[in-house]
Protein backbone atom coordinates (compact mmCIF):
# COMPACT_ATOMS: atom_id res chain seq x y z
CA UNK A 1 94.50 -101.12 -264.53
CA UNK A 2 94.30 -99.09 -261.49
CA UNK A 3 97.52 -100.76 -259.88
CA UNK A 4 100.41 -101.88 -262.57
CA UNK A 5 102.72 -103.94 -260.45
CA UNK A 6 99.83 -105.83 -259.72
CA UNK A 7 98.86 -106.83 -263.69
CA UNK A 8 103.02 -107.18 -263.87
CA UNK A 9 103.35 -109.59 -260.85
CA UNK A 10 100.24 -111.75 -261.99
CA UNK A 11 101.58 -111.61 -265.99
CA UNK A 12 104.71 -112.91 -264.69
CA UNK A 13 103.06 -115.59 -262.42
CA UNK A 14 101.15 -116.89 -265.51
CA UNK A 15 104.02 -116.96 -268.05
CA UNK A 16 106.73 -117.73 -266.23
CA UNK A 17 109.15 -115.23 -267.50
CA UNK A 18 109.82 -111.19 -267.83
CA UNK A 19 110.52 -111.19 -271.15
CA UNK A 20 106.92 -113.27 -272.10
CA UNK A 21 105.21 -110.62 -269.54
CA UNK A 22 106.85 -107.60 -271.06
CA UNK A 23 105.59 -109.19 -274.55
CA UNK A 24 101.83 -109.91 -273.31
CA UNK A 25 101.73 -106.32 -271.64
CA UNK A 26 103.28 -104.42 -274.61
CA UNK A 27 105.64 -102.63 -272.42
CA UNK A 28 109.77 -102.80 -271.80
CA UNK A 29 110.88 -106.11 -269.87
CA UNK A 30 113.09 -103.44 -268.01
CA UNK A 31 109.78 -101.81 -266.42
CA UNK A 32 108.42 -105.16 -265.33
CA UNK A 33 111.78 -106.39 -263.55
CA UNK A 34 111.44 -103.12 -261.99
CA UNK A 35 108.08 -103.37 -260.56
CA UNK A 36 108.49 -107.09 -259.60
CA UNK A 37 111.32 -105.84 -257.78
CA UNK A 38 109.43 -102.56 -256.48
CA UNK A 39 107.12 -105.28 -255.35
CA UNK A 40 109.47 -107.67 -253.44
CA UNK A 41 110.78 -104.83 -251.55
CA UNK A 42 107.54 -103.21 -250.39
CA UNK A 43 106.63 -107.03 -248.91
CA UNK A 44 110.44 -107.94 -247.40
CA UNK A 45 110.24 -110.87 -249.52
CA UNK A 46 111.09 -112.66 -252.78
CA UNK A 47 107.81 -113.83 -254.77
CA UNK A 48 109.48 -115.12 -257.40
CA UNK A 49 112.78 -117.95 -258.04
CA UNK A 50 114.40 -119.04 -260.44
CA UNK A 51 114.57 -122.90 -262.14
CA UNK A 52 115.39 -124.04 -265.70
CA UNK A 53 112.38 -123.45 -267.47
CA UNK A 54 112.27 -119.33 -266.31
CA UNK A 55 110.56 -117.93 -263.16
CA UNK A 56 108.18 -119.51 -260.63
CA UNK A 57 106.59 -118.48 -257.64
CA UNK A 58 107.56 -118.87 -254.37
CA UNK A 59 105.47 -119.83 -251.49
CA UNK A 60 104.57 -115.98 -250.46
CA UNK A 61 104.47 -115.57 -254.19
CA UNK A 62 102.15 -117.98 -254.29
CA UNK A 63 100.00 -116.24 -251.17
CA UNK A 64 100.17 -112.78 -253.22
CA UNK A 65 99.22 -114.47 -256.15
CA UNK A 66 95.88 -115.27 -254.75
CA UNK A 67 95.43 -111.86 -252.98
CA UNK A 68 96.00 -110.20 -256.45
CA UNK A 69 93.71 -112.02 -258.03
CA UNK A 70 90.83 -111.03 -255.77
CA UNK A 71 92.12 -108.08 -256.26
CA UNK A 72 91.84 -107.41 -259.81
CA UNK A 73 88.67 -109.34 -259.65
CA UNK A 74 87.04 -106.66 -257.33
CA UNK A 75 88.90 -104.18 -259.51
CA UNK A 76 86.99 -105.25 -262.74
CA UNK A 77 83.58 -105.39 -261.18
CA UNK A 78 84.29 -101.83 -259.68
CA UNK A 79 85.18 -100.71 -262.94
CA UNK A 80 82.15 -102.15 -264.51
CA UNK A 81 79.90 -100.92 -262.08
CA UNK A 82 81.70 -97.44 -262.17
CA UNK A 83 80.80 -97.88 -266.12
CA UNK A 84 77.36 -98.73 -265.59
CA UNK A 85 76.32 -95.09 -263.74
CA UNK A 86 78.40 -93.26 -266.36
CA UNK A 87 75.96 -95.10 -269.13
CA UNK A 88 73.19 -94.35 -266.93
CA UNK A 89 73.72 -90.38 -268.15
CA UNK A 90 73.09 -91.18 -271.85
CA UNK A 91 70.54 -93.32 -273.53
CA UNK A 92 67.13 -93.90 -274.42
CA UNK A 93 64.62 -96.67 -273.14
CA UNK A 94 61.71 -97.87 -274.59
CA UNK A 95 57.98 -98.45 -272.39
CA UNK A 96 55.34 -100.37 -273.49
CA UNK A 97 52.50 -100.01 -271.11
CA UNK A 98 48.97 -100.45 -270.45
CA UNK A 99 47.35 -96.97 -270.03
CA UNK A 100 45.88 -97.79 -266.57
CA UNK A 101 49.45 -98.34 -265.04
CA UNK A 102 51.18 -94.59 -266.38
CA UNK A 103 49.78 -92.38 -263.77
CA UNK A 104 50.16 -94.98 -260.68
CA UNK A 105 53.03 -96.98 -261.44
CA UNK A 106 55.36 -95.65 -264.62
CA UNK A 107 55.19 -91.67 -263.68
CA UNK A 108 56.31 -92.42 -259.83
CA UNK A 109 58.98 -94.58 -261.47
CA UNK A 110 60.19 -92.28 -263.96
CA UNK A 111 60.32 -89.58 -261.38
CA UNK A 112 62.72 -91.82 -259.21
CA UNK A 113 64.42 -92.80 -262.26
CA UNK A 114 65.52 -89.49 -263.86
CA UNK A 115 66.56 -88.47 -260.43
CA UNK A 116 69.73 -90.90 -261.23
CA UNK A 117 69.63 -90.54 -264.90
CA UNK A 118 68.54 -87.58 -265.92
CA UNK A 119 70.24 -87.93 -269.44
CA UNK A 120 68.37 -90.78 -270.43
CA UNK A 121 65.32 -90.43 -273.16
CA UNK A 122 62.44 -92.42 -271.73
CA UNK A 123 59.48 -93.55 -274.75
CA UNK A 124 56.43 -94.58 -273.25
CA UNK A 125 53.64 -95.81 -275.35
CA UNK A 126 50.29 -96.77 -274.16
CA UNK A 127 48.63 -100.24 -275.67
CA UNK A 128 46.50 -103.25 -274.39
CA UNK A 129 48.40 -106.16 -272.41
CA UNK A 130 48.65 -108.34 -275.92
CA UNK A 131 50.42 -104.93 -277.82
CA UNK A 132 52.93 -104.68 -274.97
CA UNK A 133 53.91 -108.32 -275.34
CA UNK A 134 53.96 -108.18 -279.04
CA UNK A 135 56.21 -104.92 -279.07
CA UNK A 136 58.33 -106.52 -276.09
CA UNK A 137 59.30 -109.69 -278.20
CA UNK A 138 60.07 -107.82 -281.75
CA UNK A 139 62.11 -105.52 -279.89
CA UNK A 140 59.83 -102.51 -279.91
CA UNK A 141 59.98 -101.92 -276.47
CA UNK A 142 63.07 -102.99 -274.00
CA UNK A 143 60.22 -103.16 -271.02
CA UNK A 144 56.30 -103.66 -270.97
CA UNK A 145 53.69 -103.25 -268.09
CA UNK A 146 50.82 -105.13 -268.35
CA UNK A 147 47.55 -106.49 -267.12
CA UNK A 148 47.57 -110.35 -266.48
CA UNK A 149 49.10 -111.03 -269.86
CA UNK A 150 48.93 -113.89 -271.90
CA UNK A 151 51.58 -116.09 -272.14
CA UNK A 152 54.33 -115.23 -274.88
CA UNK A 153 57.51 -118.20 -275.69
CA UNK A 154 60.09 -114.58 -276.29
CA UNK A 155 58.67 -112.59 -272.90
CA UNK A 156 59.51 -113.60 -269.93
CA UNK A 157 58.08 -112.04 -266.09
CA UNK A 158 60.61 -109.85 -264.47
CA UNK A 159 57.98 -109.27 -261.45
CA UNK A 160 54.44 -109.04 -260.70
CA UNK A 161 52.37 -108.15 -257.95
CA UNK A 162 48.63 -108.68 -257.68
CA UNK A 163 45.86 -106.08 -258.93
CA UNK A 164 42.72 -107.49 -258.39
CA UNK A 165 39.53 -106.04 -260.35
CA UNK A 166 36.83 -104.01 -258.25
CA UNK A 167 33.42 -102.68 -259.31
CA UNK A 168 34.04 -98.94 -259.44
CA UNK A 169 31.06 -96.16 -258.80
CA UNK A 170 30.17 -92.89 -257.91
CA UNK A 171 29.88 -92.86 -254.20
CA UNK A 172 25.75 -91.82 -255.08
CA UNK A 173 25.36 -94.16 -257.66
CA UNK A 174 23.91 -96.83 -255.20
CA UNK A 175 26.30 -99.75 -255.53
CA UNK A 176 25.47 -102.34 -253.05
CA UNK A 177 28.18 -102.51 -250.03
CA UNK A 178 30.67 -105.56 -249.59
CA UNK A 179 32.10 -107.75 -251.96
CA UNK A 180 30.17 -108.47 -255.36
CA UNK A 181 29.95 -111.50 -258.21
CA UNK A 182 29.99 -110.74 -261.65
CA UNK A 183 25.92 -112.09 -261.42
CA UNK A 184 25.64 -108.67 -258.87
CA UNK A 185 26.88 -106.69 -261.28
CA UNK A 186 25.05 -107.86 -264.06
CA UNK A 187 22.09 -106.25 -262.36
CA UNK A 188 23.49 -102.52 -262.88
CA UNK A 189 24.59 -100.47 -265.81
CA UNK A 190 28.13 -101.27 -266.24
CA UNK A 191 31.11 -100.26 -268.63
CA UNK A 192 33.69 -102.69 -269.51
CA UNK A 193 36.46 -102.25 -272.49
CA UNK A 194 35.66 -103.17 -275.73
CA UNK A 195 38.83 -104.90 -277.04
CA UNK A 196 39.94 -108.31 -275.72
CA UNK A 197 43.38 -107.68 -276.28
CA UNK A 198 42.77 -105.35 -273.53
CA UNK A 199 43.80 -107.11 -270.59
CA UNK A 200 40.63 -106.45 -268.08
CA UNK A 201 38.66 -107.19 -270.74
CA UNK A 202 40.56 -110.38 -271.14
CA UNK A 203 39.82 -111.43 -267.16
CA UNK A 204 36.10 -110.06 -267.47
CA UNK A 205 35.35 -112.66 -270.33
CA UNK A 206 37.11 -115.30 -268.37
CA UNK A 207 35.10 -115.10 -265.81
CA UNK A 208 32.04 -114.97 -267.37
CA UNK A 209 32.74 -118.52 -269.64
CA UNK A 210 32.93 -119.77 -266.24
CA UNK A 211 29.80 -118.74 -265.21
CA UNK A 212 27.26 -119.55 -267.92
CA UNK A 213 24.17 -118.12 -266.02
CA UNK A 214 25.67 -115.00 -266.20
CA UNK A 215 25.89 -112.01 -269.29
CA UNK A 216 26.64 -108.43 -269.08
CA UNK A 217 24.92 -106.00 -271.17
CA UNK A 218 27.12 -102.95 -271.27
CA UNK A 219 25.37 -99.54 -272.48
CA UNK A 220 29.02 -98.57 -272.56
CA UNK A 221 32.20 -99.66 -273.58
CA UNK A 222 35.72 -98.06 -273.93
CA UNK A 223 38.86 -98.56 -274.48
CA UNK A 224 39.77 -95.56 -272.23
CA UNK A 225 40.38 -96.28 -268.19
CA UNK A 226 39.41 -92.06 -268.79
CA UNK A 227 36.42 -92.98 -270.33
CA UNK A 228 35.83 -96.10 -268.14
CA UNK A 229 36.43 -93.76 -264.67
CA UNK A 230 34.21 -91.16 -266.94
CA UNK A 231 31.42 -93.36 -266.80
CA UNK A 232 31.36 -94.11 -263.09
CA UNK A 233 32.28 -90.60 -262.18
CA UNK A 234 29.45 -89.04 -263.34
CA UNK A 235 26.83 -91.44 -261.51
CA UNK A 236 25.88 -93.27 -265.29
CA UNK A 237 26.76 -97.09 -263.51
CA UNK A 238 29.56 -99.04 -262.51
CA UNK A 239 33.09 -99.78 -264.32
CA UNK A 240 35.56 -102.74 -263.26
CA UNK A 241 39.31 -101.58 -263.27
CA UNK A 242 42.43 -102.16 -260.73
CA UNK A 243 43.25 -100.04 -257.92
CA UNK A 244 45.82 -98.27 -259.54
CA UNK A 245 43.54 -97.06 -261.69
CA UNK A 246 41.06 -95.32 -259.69
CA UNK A 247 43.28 -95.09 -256.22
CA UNK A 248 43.58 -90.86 -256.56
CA UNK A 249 39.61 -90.89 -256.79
CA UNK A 250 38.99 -93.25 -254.27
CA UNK A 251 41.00 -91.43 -251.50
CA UNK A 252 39.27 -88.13 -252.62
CA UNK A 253 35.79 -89.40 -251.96
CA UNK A 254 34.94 -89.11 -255.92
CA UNK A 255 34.52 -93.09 -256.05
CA UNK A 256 33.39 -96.44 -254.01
CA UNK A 257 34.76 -99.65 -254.67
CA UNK A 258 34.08 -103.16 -254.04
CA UNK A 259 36.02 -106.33 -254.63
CA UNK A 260 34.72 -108.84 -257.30
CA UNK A 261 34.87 -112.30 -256.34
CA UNK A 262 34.81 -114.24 -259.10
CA UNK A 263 38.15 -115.91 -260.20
CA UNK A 264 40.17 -114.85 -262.11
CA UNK A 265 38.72 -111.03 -261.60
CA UNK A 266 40.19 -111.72 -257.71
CA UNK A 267 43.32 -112.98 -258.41
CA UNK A 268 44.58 -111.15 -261.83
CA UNK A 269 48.04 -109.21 -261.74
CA UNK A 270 50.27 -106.62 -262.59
CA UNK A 271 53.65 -107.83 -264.45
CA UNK A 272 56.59 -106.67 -265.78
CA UNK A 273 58.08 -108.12 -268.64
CA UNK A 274 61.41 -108.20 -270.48
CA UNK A 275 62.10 -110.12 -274.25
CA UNK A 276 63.07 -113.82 -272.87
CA UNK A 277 66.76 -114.14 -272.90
CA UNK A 278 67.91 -110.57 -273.53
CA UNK A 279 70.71 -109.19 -271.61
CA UNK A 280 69.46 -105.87 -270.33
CA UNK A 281 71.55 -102.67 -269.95
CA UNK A 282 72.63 -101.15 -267.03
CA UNK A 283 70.13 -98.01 -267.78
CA UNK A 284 67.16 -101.31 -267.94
CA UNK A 285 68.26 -102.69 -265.03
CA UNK A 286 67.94 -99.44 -262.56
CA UNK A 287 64.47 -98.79 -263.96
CA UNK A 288 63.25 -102.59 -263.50
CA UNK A 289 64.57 -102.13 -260.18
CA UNK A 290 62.79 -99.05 -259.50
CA UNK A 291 59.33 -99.80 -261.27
CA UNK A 292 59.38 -102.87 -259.13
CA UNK A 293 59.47 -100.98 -256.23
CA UNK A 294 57.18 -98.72 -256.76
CA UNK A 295 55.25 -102.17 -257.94
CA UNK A 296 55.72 -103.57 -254.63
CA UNK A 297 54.67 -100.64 -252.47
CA UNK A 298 51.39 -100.31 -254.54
CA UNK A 299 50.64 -103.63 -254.55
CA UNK A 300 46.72 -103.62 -254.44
């Protein structure tokens, strides 16, 4: 403990005796009189009288008692948190991640991140929105990132923001101007991922059961938001991904984008996820605090 007459005083207040203090503290009753004494004479009072059964406080006893409490209450969680940057040196953490998030959201994060913890090992692996909540509730991975993921009993939602779909093309390409339905886009070559564990892919068959008039006939598809972007940038047709993925492109001029309308291609998200009940380290913490930062000021 940072202040010793403190843990004294309070070890005497709770057993009501020097000799049961010395015994709970390991050290000489001798040294606890003394500091009990030190104690009374730094305050110009006694905290402590006698009575048959031993010691017991006395009314400004009683008043320090509470003080000293707080005290070594404040004391413990400055020692913790003191604790939890030292840990923050050494370590590894574990990123699950779908791939259109790394450049956008996890590299800015990790950036900020190693800035305070340069020691730590970061893993990130790349997989659709169904891998990152498998590997986040066996464990595999202490955090995941992914695209409007289904609904796991072990994951739980440490935050989200939205990330609506758009209809991504070459700025040449033709794409009509304003927001578009999945029926616009079924007019127009179009590349859409492959595997429905892929989260887009996911919200793209979603909104097509719900629109029954409606089919796409892809000439491409990918499980690559490379070969996706790929696709568009090179004038072949039109892609559907979330900002994040295509943001650097847009604001170079390489790419046009339009909203999609159709639910739930408007209203799908980004989240953050965690294994349901788990008690995350310090090092987990920071970096959930700082991805959802960067979520927040990206929020699309």
């Amino acid at each position: 403990m940072l202040d010793s007459k403190l843990d004294c005083f309070l070890a005497v207040a709770t057993e009501g005796s020097i000799r049961k203090a010395s015994e709970k503290l390991n050290i000489a009753a001798s040294a606890v009189s003394r500091k009990i004494t030190g104690l009374e004479e730094d305050l110009g009072v006694p905290l402590f009288e006698r009575h048959a059964r031993g010691l017991r406080l006395t009314e400004a006893g009683q008043i320090f008692a509470d003080h000293a409490r707080k005290v070594m209450r404040h004391e413990s969680w400055a020692l913790g948190e003191i604790e939890a940057l030292r840990n923050l040196q050494r370590g590894q953490l574990r990123i699950y991640c779908v791939e259109g998030t790394i450049n956008g959201l996890i590299t800015p994060a990790i950036a900020a991140f190693r800035k305070k913890a340069p020691g730590v090992k970061l893993t990130v692996t790349r997989s659709g929105s169904t891998g990152v909540m498998r590997a986040v509730a066996a464990d595999e991975a202490d955090l995941g990132l992914a695209f409007d993921p289904p609904k796991h009993r072990d994951v739980t939602v440490v935050a989200d923001v939205p990330a609506p779909l758009y209809a991504v093309s070459a700025p040449d390409f033709g794409m009509p101007d304003g927001p578009l339905s999945l029926a616009d886009l079924a007019h127009h070559p179009i590349s859409i991922p492959q595997d429905s564990s892929y989260g887009i892919r996911d919200v793209i068959d979603q909104g097509l059961r719900a629109r029954a008039d409606v089919t796409l006939d892809p000439p491409m598809q990918c499980d690559s938001v490379y070969g996706l972007m790929g696709f568009a940038l090179t004038g072949q047709g039109i892609t559907i991904l979330p900002k994040c993925c295509f943001e650097e492109e847009e604001a170079r001029g390489l790419v046009v984008a339009r909203p999609i309308t159709d639910v739930p291609l408007s209203q799908s998200r980004i989240a953050l996820v965690s294994r349901l009940h788990r008690n995350l380290p310090p090092l987990t913490r920071r970096f959930c605090t700082i991805l959802a930062q960067v979520m927040r000021e990206s929020a699309f």
